[in-house]
Protein backbone atom coordinates (compact mmCIF):
# COMPACT_ATOMS: atom_id res chain seq x y z
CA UNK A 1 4.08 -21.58 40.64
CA UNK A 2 6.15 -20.37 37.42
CA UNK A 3 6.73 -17.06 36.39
CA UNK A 4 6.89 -16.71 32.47
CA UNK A 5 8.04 -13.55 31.46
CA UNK A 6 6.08 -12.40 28.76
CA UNK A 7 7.24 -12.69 25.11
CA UNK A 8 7.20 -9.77 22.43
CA UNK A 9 3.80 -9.90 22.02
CA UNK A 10 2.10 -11.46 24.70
CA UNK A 11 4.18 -8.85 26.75
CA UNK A 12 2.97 -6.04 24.70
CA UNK A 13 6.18 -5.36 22.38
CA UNK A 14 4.03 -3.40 20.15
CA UNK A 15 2.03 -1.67 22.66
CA UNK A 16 5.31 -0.38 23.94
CA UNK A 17 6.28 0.71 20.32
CA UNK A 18 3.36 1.98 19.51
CA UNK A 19 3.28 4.03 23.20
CA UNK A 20 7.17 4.90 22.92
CA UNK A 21 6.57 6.25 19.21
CA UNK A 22 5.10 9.92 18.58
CA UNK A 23 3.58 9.68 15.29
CA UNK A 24 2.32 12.66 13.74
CA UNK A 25 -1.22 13.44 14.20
CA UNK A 26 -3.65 11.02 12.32
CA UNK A 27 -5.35 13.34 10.50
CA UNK A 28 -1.73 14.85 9.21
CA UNK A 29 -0.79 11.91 7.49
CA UNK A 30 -2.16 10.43 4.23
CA UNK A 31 -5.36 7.87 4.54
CA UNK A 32 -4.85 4.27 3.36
CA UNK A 33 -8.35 2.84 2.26
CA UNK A 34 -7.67 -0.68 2.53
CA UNK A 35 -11.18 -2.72 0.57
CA UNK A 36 -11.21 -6.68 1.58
CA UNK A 37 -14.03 -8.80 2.37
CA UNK A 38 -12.11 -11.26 4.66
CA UNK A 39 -12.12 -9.79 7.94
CA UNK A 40 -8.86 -11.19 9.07
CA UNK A 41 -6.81 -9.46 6.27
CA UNK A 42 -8.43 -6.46 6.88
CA UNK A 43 -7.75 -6.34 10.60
CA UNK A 44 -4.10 -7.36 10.30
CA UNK A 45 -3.35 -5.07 7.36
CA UNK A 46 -5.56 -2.36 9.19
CA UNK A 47 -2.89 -3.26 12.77
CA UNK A 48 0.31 -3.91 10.63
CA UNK A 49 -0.25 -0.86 8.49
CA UNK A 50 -0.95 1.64 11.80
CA UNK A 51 1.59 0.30 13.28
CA UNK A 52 3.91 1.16 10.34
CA UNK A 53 2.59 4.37 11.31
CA UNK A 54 -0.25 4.86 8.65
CA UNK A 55 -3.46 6.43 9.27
CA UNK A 56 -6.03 3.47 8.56
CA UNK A 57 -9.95 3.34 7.43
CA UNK A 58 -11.16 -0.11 6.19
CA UNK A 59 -14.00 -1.12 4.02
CA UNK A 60 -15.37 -5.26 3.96
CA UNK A 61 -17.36 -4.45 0.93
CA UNK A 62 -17.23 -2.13 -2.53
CA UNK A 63 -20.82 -0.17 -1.69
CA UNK A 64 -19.08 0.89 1.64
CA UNK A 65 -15.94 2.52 -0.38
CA UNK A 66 -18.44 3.89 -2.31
CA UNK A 67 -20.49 5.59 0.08
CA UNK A 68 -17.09 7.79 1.08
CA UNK A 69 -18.32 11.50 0.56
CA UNK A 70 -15.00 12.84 -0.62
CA UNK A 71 -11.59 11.15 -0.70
CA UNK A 72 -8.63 13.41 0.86
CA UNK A 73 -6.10 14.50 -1.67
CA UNK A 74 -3.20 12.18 0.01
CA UNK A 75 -3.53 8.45 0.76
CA UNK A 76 -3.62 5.53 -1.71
CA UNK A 77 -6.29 2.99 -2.29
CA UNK A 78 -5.87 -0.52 -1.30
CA UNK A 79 -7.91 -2.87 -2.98
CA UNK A 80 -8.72 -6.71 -3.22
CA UNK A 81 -9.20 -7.97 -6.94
CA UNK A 82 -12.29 -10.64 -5.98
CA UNK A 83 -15.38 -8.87 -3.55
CA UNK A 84 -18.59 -10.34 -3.17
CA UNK A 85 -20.18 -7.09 -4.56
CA UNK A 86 -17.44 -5.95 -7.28
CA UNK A 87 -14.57 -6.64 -8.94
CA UNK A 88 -11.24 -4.56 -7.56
CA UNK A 89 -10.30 -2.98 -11.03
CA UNK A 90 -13.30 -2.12 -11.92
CA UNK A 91 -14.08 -0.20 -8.75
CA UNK A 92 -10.80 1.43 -8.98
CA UNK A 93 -11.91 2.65 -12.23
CA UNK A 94 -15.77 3.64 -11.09
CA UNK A 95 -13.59 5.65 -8.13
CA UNK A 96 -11.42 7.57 -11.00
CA UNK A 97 -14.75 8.31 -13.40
CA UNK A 98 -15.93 10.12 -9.75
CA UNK A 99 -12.90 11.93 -9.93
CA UNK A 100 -11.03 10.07 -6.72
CA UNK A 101 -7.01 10.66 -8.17
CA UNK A 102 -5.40 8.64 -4.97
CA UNK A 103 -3.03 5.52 -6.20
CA UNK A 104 -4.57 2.52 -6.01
CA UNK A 105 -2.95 -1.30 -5.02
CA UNK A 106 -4.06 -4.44 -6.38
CA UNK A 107 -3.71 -7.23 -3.54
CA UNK A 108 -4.97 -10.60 -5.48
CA UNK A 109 -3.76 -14.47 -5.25
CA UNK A 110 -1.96 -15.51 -8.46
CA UNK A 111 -3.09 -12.22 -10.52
CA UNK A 112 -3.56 -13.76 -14.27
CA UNK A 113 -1.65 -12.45 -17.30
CA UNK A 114 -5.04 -10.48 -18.29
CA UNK A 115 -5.29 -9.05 -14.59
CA UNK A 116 -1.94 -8.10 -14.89
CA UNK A 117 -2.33 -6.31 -18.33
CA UNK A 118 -5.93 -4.27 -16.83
CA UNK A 119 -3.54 -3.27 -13.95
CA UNK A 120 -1.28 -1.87 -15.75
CA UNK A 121 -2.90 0.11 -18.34
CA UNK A 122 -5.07 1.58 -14.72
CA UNK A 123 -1.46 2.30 -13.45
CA UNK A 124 -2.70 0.05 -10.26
CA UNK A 125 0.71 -1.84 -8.92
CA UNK A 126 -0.34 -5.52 -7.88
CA UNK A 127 0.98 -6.67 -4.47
CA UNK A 128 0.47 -10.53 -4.37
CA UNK A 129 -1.74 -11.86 -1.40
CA UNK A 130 -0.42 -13.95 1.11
CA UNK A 131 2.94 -12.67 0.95
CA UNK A 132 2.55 -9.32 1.60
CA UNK A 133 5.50 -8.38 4.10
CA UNK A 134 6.83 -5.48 3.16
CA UNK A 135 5.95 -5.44 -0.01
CA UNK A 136 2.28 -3.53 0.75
CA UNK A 137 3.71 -0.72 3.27
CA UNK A 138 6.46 0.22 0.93
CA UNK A 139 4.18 -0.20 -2.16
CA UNK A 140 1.88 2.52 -0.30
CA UNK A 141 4.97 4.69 0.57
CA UNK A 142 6.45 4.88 -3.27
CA UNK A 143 2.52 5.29 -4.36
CA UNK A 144 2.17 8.38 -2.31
CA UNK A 145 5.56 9.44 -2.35
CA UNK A 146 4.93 9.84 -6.42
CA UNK A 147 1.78 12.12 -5.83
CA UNK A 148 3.57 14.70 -3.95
């Protein structure tokens, strides 16, 4: 009989970081709304992003966004460019005619030059899909980090 020691995260690296860390209280920190419709992005952005130590609520489809009562005045809005039920920018812009001020990020495939341009003039920054890395959390950081 073998013993295997367990690896980082079969062995629960990052249930020891996340038990070894003392975050501040979720409902301290500014909300990330992440919007996707493929349930695998949004559970790994949801894990990846809480374990970057960001308070997390995720949405698979526009209406659901939508339904939110009332947006907190810190967070930022994560949002896919292609849903089944509405197009990213143009929810981003249906959020700010409601009022919602939180930044918002654009994660899209190969964003065209006209995607680009809409992003822009909305002041949404585009972080390219599958590459995120680090590119999302600190995206979400220097979004907030600007509305304070």
């Amino acid at each position: 009989m073998s013993h295997r020691k367990a690896g980082p995260v079969a062995g629960g690296y990052f249930a020891a970081m996340i038990a070894h860390s003392s975050p501040p209280p979720a409902n301290s920190l500014p909300t990330v709304f992440i919007l996707d419709d493929d349930e695998a992005v949004l559970n790994s952005l949801s894990f990846y992003l809480r374990v970057e130590g960001m308070n997390v609520r995720t949405f698979p489809t526009a209406s659901q966004l939508l339904d939110v009562a009332a947006f907190p005045e810190s967070g930022c809005l994560v949002v896919d460019l292609k849903l089944p039920d509405a197009d990213g920018l143009d929810l981003v812009s249906t959020l700010r005619g409601r009022g919602v001020t939180l930044p918002a990020i654009l994660i899209t495939t190969n964003p065209t030059e006209s995607t680009r341009r809409k992003a822009a003039a909305a002041h949404v920054v585009i972080v390219e899909k599958p590459s995120l890395g680090n590119a999302l959390p600190d995206a979400i950081r220097n979004a907030i980090a600007k509305t304070h």
